[in-house]
C-alpha atoms as a PDB file:
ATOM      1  CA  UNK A   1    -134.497 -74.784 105.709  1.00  0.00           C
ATOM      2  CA  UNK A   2    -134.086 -72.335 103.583  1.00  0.00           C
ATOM      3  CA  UNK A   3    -136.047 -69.514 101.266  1.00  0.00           C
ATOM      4  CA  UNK A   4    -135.701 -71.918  98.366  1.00  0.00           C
ATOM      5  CA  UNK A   5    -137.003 -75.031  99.985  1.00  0.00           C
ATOM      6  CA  UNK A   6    -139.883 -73.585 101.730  1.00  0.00           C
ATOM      7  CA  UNK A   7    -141.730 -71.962  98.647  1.00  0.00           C
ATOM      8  CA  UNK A   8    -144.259 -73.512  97.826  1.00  0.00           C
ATOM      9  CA  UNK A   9    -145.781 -71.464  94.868  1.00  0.00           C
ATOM     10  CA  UNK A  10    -145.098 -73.095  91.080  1.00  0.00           C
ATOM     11  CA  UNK A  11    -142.926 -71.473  88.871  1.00  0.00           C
ATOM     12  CA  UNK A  12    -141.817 -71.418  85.455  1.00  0.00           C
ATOM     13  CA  UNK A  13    -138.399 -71.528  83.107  1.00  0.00           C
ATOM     14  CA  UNK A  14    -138.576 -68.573  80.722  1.00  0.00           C
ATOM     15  CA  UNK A  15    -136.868 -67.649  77.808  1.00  0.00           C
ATOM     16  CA  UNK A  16    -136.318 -64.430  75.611  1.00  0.00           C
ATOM     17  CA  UNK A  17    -135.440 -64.154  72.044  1.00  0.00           C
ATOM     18  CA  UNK A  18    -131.628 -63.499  72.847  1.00  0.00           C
ATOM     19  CA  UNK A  19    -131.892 -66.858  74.706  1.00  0.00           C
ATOM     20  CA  UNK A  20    -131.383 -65.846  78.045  1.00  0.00           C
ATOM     21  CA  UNK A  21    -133.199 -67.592  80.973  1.00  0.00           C
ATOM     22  CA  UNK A  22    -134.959 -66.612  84.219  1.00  0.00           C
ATOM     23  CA  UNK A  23    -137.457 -67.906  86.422  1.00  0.00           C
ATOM     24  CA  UNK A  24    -140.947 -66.367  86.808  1.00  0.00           C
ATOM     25  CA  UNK A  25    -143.817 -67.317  88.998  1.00  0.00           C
ATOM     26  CA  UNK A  26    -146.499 -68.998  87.203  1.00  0.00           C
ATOM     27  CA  UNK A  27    -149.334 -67.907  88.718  1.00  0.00           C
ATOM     28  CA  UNK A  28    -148.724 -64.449  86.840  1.00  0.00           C
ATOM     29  CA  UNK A  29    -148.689 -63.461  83.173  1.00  0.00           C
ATOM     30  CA  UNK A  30    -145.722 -64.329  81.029  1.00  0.00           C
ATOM     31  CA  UNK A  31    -144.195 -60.723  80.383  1.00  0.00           C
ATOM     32  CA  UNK A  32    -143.664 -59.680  77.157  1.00  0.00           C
ATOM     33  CA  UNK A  33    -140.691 -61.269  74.787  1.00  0.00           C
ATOM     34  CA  UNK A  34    -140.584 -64.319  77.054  1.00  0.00           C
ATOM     35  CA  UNK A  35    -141.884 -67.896  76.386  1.00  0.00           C
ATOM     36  CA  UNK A  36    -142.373 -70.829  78.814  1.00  0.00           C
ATOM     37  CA  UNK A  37    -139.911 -73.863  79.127  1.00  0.00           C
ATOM     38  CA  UNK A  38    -141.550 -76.652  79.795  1.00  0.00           C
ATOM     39  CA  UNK A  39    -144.610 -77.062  82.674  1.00  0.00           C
ATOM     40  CA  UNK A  40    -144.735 -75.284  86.056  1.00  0.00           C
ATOM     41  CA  UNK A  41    -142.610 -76.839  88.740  1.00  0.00           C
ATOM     42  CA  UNK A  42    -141.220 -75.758  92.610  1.00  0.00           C
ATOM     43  CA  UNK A  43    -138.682 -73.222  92.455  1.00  0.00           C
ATOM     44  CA  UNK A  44    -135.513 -75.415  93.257  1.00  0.00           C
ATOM     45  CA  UNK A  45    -136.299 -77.579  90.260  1.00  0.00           C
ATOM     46  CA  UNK A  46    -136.621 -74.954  88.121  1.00  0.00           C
ATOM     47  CA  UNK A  47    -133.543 -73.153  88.900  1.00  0.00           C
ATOM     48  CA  UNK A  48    -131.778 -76.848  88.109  1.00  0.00           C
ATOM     49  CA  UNK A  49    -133.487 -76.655  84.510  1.00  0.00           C
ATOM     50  CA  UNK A  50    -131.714 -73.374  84.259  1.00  0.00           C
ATOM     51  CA  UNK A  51    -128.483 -74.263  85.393  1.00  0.00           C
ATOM     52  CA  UNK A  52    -128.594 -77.043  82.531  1.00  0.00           C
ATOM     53  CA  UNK A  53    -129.353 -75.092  79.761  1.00  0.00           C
ATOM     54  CA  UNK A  54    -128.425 -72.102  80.354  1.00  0.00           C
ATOM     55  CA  UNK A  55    -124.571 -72.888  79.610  1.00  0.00           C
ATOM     56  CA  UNK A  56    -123.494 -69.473  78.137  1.00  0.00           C
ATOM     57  CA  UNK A  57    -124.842 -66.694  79.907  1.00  0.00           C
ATOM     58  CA  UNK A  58    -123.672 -64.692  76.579  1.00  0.00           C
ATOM     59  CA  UNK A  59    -127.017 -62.945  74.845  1.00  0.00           C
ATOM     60  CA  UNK A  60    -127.308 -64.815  71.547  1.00  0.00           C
ATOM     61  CA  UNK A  61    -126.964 -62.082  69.479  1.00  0.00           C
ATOM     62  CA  UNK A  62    -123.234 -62.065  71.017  1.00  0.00           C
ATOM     63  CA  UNK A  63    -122.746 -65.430  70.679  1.00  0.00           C
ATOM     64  CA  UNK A  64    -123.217 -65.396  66.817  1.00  0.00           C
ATOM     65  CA  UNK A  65    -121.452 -61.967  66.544  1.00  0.00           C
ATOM     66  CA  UNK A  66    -118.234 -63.165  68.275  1.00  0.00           C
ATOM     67  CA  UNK A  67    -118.717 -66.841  66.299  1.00  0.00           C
ATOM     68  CA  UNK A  68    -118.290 -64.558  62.859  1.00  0.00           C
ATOM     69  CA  UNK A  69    -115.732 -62.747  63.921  1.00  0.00           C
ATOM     70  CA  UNK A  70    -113.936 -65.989  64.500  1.00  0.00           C
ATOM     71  CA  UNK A  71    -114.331 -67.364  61.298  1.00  0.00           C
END
């Protein structure tokens, strides 16, 4: 078994404006510039929300810079 499996505090999907993810513990404060993605879950089933969304690991503001440069 490992660390992963054998946490058994709730956590939380976060997001920041550039739309980058991370995982934060939910029995503490949301830091500043984040928001909550959906409800508090274990830690391995967060980390699988973040896998799925989390498909460009580009800031946004990089994304949209490189997508005008393109055009």
């Amino acid at each position: 078994m490992n660390s992963v499996d054998s946490d058994e505090r709730d956590y939380l999907v976060v997001v920041n404006e550039e739309e980058q993810y991370s995982l934060w513990e939910a029995a503490r404060p949301l830091p500043a510039g984040w928001t909550a993605v959906g409800e508090p879950a274990a830690k391995a089933a967060c980390l699988e929300t973040i896998e799925r969304l989390w498909t460009d690991m580009r800031p946004k503001s990089v994304r949209e810079a490189h997508a005008r440069h393109a055009s």
